[in-house]
Structure formats: structure tokens, C-alpha cells
C-alpha atoms as a PDB file:
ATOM      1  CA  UNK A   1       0.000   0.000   0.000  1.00  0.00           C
ATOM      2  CA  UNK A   2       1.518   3.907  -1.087  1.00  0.00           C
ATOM      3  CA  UNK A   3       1.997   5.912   1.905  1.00  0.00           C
ATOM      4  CA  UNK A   4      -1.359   7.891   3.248  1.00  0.00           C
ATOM      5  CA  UNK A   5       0.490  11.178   3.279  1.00  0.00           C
ATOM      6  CA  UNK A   6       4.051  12.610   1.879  1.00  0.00           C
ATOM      7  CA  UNK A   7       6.725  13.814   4.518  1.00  0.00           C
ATOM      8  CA  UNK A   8       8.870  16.778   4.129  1.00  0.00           C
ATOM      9  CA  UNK A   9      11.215  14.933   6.244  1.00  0.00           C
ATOM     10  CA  UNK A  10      11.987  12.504   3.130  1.00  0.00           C
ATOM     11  CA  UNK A  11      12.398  15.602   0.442  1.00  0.00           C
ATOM     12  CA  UNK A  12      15.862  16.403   2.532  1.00  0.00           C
ATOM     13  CA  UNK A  13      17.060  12.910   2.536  1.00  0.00           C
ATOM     14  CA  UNK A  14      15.376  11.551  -0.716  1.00  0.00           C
ATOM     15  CA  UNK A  15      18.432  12.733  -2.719  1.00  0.00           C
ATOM     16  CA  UNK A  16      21.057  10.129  -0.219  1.00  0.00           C
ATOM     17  CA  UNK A  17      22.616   7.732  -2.657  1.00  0.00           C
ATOM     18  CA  UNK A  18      21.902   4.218  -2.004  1.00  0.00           C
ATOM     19  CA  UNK A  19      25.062   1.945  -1.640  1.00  0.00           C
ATOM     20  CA  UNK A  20      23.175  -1.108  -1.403  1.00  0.00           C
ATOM     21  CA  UNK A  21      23.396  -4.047  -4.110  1.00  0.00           C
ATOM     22  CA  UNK A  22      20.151  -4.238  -5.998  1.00  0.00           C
ATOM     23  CA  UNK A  23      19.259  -7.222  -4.917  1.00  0.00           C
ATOM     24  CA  UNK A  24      20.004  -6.529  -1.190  1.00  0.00           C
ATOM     25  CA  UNK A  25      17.029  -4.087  -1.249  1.00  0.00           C
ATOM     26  CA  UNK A  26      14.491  -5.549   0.282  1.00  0.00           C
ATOM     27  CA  UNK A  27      13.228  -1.867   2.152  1.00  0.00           C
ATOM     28  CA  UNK A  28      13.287   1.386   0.966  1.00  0.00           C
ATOM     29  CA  UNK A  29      16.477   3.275   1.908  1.00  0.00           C
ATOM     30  CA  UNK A  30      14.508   6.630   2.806  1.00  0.00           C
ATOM     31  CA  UNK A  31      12.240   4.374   4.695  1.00  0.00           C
ATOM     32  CA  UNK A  32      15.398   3.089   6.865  1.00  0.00           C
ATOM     33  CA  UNK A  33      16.684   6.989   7.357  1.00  0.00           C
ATOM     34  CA  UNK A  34      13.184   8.163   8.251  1.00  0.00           C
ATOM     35  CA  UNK A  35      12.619   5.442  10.872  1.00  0.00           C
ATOM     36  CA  UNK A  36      16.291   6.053  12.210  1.00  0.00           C
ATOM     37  CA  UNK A  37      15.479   9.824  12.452  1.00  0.00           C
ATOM     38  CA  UNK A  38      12.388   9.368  14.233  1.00  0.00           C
ATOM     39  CA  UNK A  39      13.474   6.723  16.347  1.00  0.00           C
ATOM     40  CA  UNK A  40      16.552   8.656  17.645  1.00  0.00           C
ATOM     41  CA  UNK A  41      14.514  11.667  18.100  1.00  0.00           C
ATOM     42  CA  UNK A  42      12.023   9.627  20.348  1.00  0.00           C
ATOM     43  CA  UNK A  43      15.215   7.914  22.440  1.00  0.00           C
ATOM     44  CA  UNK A  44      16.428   5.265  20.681  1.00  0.00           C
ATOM     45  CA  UNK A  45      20.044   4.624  21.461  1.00  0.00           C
ATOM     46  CA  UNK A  46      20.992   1.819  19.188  1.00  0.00           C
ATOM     47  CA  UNK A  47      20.013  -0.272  15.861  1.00  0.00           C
ATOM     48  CA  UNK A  48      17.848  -2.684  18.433  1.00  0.00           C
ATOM     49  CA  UNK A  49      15.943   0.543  19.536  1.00  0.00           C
ATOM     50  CA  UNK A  50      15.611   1.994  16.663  1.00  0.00           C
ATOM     51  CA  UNK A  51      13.669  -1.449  14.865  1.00  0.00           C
ATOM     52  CA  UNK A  52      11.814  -2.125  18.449  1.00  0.00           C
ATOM     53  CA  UNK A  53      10.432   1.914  17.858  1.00  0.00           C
ATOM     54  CA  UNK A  54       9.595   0.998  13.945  1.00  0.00           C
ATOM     55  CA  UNK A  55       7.500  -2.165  15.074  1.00  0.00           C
ATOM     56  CA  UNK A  56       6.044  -0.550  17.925  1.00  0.00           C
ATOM     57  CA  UNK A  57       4.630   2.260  15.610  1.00  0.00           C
ATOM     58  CA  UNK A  58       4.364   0.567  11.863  1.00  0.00           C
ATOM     59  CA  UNK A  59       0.705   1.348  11.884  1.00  0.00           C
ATOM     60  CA  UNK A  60       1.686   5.346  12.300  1.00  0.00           C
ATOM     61  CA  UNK A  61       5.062   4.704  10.042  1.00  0.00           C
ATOM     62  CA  UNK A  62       2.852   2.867   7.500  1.00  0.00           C
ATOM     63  CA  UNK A  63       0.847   6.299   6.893  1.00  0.00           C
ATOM     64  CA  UNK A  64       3.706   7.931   5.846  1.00  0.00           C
ATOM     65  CA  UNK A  65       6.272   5.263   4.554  1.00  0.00           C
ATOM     66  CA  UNK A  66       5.842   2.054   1.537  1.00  0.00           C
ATOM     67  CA  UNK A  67       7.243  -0.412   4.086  1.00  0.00           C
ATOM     68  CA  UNK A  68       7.067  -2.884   1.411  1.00  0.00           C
ATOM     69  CA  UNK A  69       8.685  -5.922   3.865  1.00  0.00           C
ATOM     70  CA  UNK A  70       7.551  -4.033   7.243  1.00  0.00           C
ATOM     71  CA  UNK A  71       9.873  -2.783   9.230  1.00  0.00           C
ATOM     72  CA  UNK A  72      13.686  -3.381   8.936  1.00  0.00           C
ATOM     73  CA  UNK A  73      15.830  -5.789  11.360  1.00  0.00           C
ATOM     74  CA  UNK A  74      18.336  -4.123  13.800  1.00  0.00           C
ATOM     75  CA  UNK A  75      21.385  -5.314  11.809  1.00  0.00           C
ATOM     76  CA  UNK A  76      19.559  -4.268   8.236  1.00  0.00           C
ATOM     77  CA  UNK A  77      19.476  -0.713  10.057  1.00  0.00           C
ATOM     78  CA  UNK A  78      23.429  -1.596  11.178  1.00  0.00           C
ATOM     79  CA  UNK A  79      24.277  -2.777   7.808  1.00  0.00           C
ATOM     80  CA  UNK A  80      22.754   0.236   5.360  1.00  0.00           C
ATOM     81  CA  UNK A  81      23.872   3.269   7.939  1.00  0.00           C
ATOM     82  CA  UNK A  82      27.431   1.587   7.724  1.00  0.00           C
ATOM     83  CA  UNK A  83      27.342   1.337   4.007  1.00  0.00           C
ATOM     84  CA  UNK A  84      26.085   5.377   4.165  1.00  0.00           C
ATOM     85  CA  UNK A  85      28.536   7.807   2.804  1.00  0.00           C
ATOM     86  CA  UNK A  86      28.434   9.493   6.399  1.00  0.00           C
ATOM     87  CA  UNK A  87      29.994  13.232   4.672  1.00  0.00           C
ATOM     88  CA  UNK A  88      26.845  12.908   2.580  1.00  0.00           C
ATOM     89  CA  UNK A  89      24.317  12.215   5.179  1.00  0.00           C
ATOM     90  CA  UNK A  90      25.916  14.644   6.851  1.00  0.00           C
ATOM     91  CA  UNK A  91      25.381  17.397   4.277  1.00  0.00           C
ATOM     92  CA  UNK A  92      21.663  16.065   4.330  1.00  0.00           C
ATOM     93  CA  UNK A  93      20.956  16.205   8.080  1.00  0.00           C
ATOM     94  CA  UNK A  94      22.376  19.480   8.847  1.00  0.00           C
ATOM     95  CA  UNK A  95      20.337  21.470   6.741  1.00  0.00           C
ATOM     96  CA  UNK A  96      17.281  19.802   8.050  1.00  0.00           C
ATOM     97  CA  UNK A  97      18.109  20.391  11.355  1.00  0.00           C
ATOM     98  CA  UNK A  98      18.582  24.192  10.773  1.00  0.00           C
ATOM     99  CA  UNK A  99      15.330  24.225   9.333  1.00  0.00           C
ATOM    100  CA  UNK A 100      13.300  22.747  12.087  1.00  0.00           C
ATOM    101  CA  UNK A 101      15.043  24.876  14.557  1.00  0.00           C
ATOM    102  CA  UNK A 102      14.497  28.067  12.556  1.00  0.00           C
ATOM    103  CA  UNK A 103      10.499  26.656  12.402  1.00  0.00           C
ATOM    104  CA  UNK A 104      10.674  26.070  16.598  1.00  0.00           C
ATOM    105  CA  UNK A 105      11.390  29.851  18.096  1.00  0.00           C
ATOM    106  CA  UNK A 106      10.571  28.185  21.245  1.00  0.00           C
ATOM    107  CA  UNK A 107      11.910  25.658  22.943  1.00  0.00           C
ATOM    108  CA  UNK A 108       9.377  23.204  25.138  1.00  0.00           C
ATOM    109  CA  UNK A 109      11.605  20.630  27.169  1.00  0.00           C
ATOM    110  CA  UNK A 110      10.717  17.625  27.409  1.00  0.00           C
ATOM    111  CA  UNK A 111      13.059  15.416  29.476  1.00  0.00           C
ATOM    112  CA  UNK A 112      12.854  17.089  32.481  1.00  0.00           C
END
């Protein structure tokens, strides 16, 4: 099933190049950035956090993402962030998160 609704999250990382063999992709590479993203953002510490955040919300991912083979296993996150050329994610990520602070003038805490 196509995603519900289009993030703008995945225009600033839908240009990352995909180092993956063609056969190796079984899930989308902005799918795997997205979920990493969010997953950090919400805690996640690790590739075991990060794919026990995408199964605990694939019905709310699924809205957004293809997820054509569900959710990704912790060492398929490990294996395509490794294989990331980590000066180009880099010049991805930054930007982005200039533009969502520029968007939040204030800051809520939420840890405390």
C-alpha cells in the first residue's frame, strides 16, 4: 500500500545515494533513514531501539512510509547506515536540522 500522506522529512534525505546491491534491497532506503530519524529523536540509542520503535509504531510509520517488507531488522538498520557515505548524510541532516530549529522559536523541554 503507497503511503497515506508525503513527509517533508523525506524531500531532505530523498536525494542520499543508495550503496546497497540491488538485490540486497528488500526496504526502501529513505524508509530506513526516516525510521532512524524518528526513532533517535524519540530515544532510541541503538540499531535494536531503533527497529523495536519501527515495530512498535508501523501502523503510524505505515501512513507515511511504503514499508514494502515491514519494518527493517536491527542489523539491516546496522548494515545500510554503515554502508552510508556518512559526509553525505551529513550534508543532508544538517540542513534539516537548521530548518526545524528556525520553524521552533521556542523551545518546550521535554526530558525534564
Amino acid at each position: 500500500m503507497p503511503p497515506v500522506r508525503e513527509l517533508a522529512l523525506a524531500s531532505s534525505f530523498a536525494t542520499v545515494n543508495d550503496p546497497r546491491i540491488e538485490r540486497t534491497k528488500a526496504h526502501n532506503l529513505l524508509d530506513s533513514i526516516i525510521i532512524t530519524l524518528c526513532a533517535v529523536i524519540g530515544g532510541a540509542d541503538d540499531w535494536v531501539g531503533v527497529a523495536e520503535f519501527g515495530t512498535s509504531n508501523e501502523a503510524w510509520l505505515k501512513e507515511c512510509l511504503g514499508l514494502p517488507n515491514g519494518i527493517p531488522s536491527h542489523t539491516t538498520f546496522g548494515r545500510v547506515f554503515a554502508r552510508i557515505d556518512p559526509e553525505q548524510f551529513q550534508q543532508r541532516v544538517l540542513p534539516w536540522i537548521k530548518a526545524v530549529q528556525t520553524v521552533r522559536t521556542n523551545v518546550i523541554a521535554i526530558d525534564g
